[in-house]
Protein backbone atom coordinates (compact mmCIF):
# COMPACT_ATOMS: atom_id res chain seq x y z
CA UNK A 1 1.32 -16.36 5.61
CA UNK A 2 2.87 -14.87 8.77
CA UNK A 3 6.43 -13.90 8.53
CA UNK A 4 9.05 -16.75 9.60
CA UNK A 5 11.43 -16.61 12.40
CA UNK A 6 14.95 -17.66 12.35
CA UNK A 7 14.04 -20.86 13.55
CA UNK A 8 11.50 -21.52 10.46
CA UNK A 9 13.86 -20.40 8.23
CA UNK A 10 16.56 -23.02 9.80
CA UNK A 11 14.35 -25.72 9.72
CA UNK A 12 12.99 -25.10 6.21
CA UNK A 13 16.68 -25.15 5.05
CA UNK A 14 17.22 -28.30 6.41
CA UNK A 15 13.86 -29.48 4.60
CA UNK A 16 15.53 -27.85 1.15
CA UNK A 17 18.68 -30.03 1.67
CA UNK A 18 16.87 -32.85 2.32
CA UNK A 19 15.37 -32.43 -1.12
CA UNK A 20 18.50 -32.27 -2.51
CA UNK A 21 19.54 -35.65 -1.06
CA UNK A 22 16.36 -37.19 -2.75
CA UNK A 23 18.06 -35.79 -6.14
CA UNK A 24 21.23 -36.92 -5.64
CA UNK A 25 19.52 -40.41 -4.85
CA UNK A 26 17.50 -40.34 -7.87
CA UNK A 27 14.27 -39.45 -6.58
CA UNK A 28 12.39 -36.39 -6.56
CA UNK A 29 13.42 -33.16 -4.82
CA UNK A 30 11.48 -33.23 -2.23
CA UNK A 31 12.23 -33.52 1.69
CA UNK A 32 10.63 -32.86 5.27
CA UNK A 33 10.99 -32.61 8.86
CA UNK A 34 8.99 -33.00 11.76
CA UNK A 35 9.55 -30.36 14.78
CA UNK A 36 8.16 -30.53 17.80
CA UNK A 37 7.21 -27.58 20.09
CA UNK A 38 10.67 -26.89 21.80
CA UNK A 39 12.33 -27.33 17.97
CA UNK A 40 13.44 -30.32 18.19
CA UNK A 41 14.19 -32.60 15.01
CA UNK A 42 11.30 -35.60 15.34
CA UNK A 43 11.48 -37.27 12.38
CA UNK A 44 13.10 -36.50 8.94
CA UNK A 45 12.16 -37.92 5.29
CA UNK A 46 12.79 -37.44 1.39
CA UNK A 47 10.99 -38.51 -1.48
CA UNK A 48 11.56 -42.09 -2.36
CA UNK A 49 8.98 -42.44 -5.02
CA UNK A 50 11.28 -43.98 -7.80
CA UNK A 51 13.82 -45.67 -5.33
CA UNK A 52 10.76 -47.76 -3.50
CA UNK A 53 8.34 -47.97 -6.64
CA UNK A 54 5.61 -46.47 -4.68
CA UNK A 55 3.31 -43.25 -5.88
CA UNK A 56 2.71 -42.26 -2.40
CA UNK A 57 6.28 -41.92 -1.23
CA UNK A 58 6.05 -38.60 -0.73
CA UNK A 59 8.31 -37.18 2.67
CA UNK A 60 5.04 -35.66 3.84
CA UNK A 61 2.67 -38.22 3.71
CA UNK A 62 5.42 -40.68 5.38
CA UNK A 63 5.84 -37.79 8.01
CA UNK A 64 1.90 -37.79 8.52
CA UNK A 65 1.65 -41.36 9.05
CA UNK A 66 4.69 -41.06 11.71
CA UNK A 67 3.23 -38.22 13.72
CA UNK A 68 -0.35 -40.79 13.86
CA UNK A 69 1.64 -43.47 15.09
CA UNK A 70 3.91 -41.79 17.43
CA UNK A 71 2.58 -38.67 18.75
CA UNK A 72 -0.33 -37.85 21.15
CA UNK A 73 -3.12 -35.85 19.80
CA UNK A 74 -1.58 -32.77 21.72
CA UNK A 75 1.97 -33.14 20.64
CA UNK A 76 0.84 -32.89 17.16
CA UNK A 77 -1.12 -29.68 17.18
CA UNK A 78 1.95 -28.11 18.23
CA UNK A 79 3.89 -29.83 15.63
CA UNK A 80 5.58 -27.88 12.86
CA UNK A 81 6.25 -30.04 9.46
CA UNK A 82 8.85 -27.99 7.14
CA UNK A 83 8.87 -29.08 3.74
CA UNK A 84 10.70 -28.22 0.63
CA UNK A 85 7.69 -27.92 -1.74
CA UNK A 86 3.95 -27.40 -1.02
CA UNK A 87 2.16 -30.34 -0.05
CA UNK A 88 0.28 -32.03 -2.99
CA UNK A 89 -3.72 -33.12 -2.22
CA UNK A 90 -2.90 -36.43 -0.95
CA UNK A 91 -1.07 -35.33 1.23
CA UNK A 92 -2.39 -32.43 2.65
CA UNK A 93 -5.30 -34.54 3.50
CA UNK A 94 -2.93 -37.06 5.47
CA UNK A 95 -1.44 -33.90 7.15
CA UNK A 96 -4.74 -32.76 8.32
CA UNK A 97 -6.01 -36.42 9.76
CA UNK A 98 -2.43 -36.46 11.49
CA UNK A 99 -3.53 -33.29 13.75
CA UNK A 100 -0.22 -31.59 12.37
CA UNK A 101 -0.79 -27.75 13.61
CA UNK A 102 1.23 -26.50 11.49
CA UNK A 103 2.96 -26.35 7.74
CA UNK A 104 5.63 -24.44 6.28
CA UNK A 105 7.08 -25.44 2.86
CA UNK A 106 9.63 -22.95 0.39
CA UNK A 107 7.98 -23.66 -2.90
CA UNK A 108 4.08 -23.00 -3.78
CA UNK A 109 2.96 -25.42 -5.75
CA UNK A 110 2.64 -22.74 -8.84
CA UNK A 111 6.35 -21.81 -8.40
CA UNK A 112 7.39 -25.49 -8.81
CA UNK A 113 5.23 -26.26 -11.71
CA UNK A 114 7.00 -22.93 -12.90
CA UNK A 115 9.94 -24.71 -12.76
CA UNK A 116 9.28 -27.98 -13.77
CA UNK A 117 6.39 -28.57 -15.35
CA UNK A 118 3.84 -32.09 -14.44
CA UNK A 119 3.50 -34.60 -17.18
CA UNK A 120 -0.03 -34.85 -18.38
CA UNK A 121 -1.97 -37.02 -16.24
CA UNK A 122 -5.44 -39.16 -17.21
CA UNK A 123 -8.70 -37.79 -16.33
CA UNK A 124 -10.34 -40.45 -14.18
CA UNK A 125 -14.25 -40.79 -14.88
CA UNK A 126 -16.14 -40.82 -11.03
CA UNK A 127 -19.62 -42.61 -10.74
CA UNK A 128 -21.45 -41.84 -7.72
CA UNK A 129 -22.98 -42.04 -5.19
CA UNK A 130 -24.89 -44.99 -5.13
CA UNK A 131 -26.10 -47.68 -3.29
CA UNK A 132 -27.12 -45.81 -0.04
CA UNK A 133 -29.25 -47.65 2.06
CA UNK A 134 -26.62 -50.89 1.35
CA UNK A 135 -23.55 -48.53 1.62
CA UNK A 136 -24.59 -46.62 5.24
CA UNK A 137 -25.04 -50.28 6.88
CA UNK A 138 -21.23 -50.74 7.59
CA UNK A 139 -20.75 -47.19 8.33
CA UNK A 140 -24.09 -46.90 10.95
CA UNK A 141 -22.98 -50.37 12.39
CA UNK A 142 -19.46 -48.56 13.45
């Protein structure tokens, strides 16, 4: 990772007490910001998993969708998403469909789980693929 600049180091602090605002609300600590290319503040979010009953209420993935909605393909590759914990899978992916240029979070996913460890979680059985030549009809027709 390249070293951070004062103004990464701001911004991520803002993302930490973010996370603590989450806590305090009874959520997850987890919280974000958006920052465009002059440093400006675009968008801000926290973890509202428990508070809105949804899995996917992570502050990144609602930051993702955001810069799809409101930014231009340009403005987003020079967009800068601070976040107090690495991104999970889900939504690094929505990062990377967003055209977000850039990440920085405070805690690797290792030094989290360090410090509080994930509850078990179900192994899902996959089956696949199948069904090509029925499957690639929607997909060719687009």
């Amino acid at each position: 990772m390249n070293a951070l600049t004062e103004t990464d180091e701001r911004h991520l602090r803002l993302a930490i007490a973010l996370a603590a605002v989450a806590r305090d609300a009874g959520d997850g600590p987890f919280g974000s910001l958006l920052v465009d290319a002059d440093g400006r503040v675009l968008a801000e979010e926290v973890n509202t998993e428990r508070s809105d009953d949804d899995i996917t209420a992570h502050p990144e993935l609602k930051l993702a969708r955001w810069a799809a909605r409101h930014l231009s393909a340009d403005a987003a590759a020079v967009a800068t998403m601070y976040t107090s914990c690495q991104p999970c899978g889900m939504c690094t992916t929505a990062i990377e469909r967003s055209g977000l240029g850039r990440v920085v979070y405070a805690l690797s996913t290792e030094q989290l789980l360090a410090l509080r460890p994930a509850p078990a979680h179900t192994p899902v059985a996959y089956a696949g693929p199948a069904l090509l030549a029925e499957a690639r009809v929607p997909v060719e027709a687009g």
